[in-house]
Protein backbone atom coordinates (compact mmCIF):
# COMPACT_ATOMS: atom_id res chain seq x y z
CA UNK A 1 74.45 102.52 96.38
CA UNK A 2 75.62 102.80 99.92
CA UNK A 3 75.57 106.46 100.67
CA UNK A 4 77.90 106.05 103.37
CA UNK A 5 80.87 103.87 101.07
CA UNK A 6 83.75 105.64 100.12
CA UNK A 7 84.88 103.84 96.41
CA UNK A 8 88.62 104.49 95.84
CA UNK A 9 89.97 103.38 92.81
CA UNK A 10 94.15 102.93 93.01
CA UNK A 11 96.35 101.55 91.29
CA UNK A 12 99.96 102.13 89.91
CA UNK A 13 100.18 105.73 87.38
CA UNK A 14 98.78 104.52 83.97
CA UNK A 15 96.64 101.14 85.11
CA UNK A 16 93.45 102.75 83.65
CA UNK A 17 92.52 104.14 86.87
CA UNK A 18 90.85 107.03 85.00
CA UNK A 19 89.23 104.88 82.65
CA UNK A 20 87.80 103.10 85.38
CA UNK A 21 86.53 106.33 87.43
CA UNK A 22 84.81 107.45 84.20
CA UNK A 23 83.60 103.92 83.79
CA UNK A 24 81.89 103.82 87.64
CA UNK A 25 80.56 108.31 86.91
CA UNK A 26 79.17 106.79 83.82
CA UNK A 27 77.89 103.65 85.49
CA UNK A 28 76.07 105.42 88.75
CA UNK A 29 78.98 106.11 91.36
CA UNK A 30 79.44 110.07 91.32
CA UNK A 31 82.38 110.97 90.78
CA UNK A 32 84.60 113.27 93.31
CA UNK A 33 86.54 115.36 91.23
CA UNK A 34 88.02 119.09 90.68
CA UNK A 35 88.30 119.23 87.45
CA UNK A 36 92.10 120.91 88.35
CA UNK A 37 93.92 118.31 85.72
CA UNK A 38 92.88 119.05 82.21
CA UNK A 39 92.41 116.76 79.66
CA UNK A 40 95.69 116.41 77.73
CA UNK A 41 97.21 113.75 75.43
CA UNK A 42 98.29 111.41 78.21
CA UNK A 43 94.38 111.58 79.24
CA UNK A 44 92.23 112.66 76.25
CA UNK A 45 89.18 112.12 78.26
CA UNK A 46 90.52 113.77 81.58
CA UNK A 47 92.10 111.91 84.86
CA UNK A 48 88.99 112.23 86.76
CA UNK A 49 91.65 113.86 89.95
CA UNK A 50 90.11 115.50 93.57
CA UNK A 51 93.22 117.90 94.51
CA UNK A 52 92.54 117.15 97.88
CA UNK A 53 93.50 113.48 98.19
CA UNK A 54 97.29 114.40 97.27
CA UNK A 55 97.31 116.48 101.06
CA UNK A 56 96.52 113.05 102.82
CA UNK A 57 97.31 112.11 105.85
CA UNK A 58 97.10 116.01 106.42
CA UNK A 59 93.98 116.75 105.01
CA UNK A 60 91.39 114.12 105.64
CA UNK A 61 88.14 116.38 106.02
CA UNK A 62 87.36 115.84 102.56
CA UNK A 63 86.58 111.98 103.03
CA UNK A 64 82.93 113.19 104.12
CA UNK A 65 82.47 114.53 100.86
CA UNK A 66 83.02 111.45 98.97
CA UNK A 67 80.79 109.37 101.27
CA UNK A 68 78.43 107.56 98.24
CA UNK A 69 80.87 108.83 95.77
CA UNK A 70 84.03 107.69 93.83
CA UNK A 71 87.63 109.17 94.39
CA UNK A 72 91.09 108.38 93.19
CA UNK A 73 93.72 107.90 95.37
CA UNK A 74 97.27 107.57 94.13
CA UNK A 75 98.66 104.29 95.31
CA UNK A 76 101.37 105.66 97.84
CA UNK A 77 98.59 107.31 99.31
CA UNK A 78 96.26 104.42 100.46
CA UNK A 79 98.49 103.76 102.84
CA UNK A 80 97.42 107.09 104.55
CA UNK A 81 93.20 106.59 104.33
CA UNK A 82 91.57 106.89 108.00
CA UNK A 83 89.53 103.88 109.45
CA UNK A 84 86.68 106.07 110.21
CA UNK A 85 84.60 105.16 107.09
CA UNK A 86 83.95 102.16 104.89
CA UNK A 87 85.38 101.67 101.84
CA UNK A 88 85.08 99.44 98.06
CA UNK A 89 88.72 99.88 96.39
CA UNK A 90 88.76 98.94 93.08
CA UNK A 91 92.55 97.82 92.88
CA UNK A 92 93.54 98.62 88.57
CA UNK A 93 96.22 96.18 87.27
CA UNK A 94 98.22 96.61 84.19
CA UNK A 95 100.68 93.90 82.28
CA UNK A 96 103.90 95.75 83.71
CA UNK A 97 105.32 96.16 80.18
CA UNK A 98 102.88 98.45 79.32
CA UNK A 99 102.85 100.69 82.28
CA UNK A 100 106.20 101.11 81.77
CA UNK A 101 106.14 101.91 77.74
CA UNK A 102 103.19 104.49 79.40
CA UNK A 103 105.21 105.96 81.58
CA UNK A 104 108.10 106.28 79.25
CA UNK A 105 105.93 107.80 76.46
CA UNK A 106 104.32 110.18 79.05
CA UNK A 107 107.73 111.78 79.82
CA UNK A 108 109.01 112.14 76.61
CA UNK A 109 105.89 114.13 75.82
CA UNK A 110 106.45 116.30 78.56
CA UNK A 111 110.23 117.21 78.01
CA UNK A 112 111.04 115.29 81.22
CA UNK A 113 114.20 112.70 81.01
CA UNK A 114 113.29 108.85 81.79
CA UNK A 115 115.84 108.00 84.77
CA UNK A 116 118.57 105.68 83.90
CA UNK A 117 117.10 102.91 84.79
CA UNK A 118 116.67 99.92 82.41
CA UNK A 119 112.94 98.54 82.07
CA UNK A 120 113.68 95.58 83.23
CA UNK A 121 114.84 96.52 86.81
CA UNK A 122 111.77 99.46 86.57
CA UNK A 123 109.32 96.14 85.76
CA UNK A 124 110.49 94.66 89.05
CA UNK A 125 110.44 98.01 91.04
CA UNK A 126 106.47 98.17 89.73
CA UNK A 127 106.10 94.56 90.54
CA UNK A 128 107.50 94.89 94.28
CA UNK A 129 105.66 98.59 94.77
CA UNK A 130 102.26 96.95 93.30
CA UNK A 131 103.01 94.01 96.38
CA UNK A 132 103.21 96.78 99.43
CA UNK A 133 100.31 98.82 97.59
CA UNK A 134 98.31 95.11 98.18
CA UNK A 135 98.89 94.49 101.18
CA UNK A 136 98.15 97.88 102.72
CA UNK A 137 94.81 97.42 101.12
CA UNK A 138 94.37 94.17 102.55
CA UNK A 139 95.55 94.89 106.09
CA UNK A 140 93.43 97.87 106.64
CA UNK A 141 90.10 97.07 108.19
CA UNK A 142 87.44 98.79 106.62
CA UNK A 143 88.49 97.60 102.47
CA UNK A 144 86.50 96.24 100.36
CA UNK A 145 88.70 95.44 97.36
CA UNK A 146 88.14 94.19 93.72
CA UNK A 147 91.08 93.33 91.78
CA UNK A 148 90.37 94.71 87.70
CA UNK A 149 92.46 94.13 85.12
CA UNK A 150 92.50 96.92 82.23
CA UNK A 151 93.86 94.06 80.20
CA UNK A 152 90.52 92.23 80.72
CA UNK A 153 88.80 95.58 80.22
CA UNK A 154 90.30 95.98 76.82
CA UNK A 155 90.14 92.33 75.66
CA UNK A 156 87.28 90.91 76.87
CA UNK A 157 84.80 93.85 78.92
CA UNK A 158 81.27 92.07 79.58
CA UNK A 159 82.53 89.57 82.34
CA UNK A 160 84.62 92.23 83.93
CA UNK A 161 81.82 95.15 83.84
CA UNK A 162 79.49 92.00 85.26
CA UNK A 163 82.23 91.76 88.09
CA UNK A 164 82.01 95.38 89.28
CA UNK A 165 78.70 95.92 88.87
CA UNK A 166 78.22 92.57 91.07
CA UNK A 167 81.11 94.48 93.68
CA UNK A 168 78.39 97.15 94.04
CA UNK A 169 75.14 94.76 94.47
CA UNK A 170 74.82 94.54 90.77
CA UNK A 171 73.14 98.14 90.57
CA UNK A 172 75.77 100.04 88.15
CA UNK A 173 74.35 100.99 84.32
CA UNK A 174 76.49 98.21 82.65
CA UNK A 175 76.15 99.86 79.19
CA UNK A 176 76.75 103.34 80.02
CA UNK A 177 80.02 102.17 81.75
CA UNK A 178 80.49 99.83 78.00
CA UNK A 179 80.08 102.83 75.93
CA UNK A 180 83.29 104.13 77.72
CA UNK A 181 85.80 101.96 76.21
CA UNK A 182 87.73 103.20 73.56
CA UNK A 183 90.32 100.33 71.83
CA UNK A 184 91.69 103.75 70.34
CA UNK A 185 93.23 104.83 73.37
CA UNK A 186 94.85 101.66 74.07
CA UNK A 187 97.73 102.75 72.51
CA UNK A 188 100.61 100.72 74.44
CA UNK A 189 99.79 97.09 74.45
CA UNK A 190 102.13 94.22 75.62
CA UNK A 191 103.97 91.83 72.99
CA UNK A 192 101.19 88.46 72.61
């Protein structure tokens, strides 16, 4: 690994981007991480957070402490990461449906009301925010992106575990980052 390679992993809320943290900590790319969010039934196996990145564009000292490592970085904050180092994003996509079923579910749990908004104008809202979250990534000079489905991950995981491995010169533990996919956690799948 590049010691001196920031890996952020974005995406919109409930892509998988904590699967796929877990997946790269398993795999060989250390994890930055606070251990602040607790596991809960959203995230059985924890959202694999750094408190931290939430302060950006504040609070940027922290970015030398993930140099070799892997943090998450909420989509509306990529827009806010410094040029100063290099980065590898890996960029989590989701069939829309699902992310919003997610979402929905996640709210409910938590007592909160879902917005009166119908799905179908939320859908495009995701689809247009997922756009701008793009195209920051691909204007900013120092990203390194990799586009991963967690459809793909679910359906078909070899050629997409080959992919990132391959996005960090094929030296990740490909069957330590198999062993964590769980179908039973894949509990809000799109209409085939």
């Amino acid at each position: 690994m590049n010691d001196d390679v920031i890996t952020i992993v974005s995406g919109l809320p409930r892509s998988g981007t904590s699967m796929m943290m877990e997946m790269l900590d398993k795999g060989g790319v250390e994890a930055l991480t606070d251990e602040v969010r607790t596991p809960d039934k959203d995230n059985p196996k924890g959202y694999y957070e750094y408190e931290r990145v939430k302060d950006l564009p504040e609070d940027t000292d922290w970015l030398e402490k993930a140099e070799g490592k892997s943090v998450k970085v909420l989509g509306e904050l990529i827009k806010h990461i410094p040029q100063g180092y290099r980065y590898k994003v890996i960029f989590m996509e989701r069939h829309l449906d699902e992310i919003v079923e997610s979402q929905e579910k996640m709210l409910i749990r938590k007592g909160k009301d879902r917005d009166d908004v119908s799905k179908d104008d939320l859908k495009d809202t995701l689809k247009d925010y997922r756009a701008i979250l793009k195209e920051q990534i691909s204007s900013h000079p120092n990203m390194e992106v990799l586009y991963v489905s967690y459809n793909d991950i679910m359906s078909h995981p070899e050629p997409v575990i080959e992919s990132v491995s391959a996005f960090f010169a094929g030296e990740l533990d490909k069957e330590s980052m198999m062993s964590v996919i769980d179908e039973e956690l894949y509990r809000n799948r799109a209409e085939e």
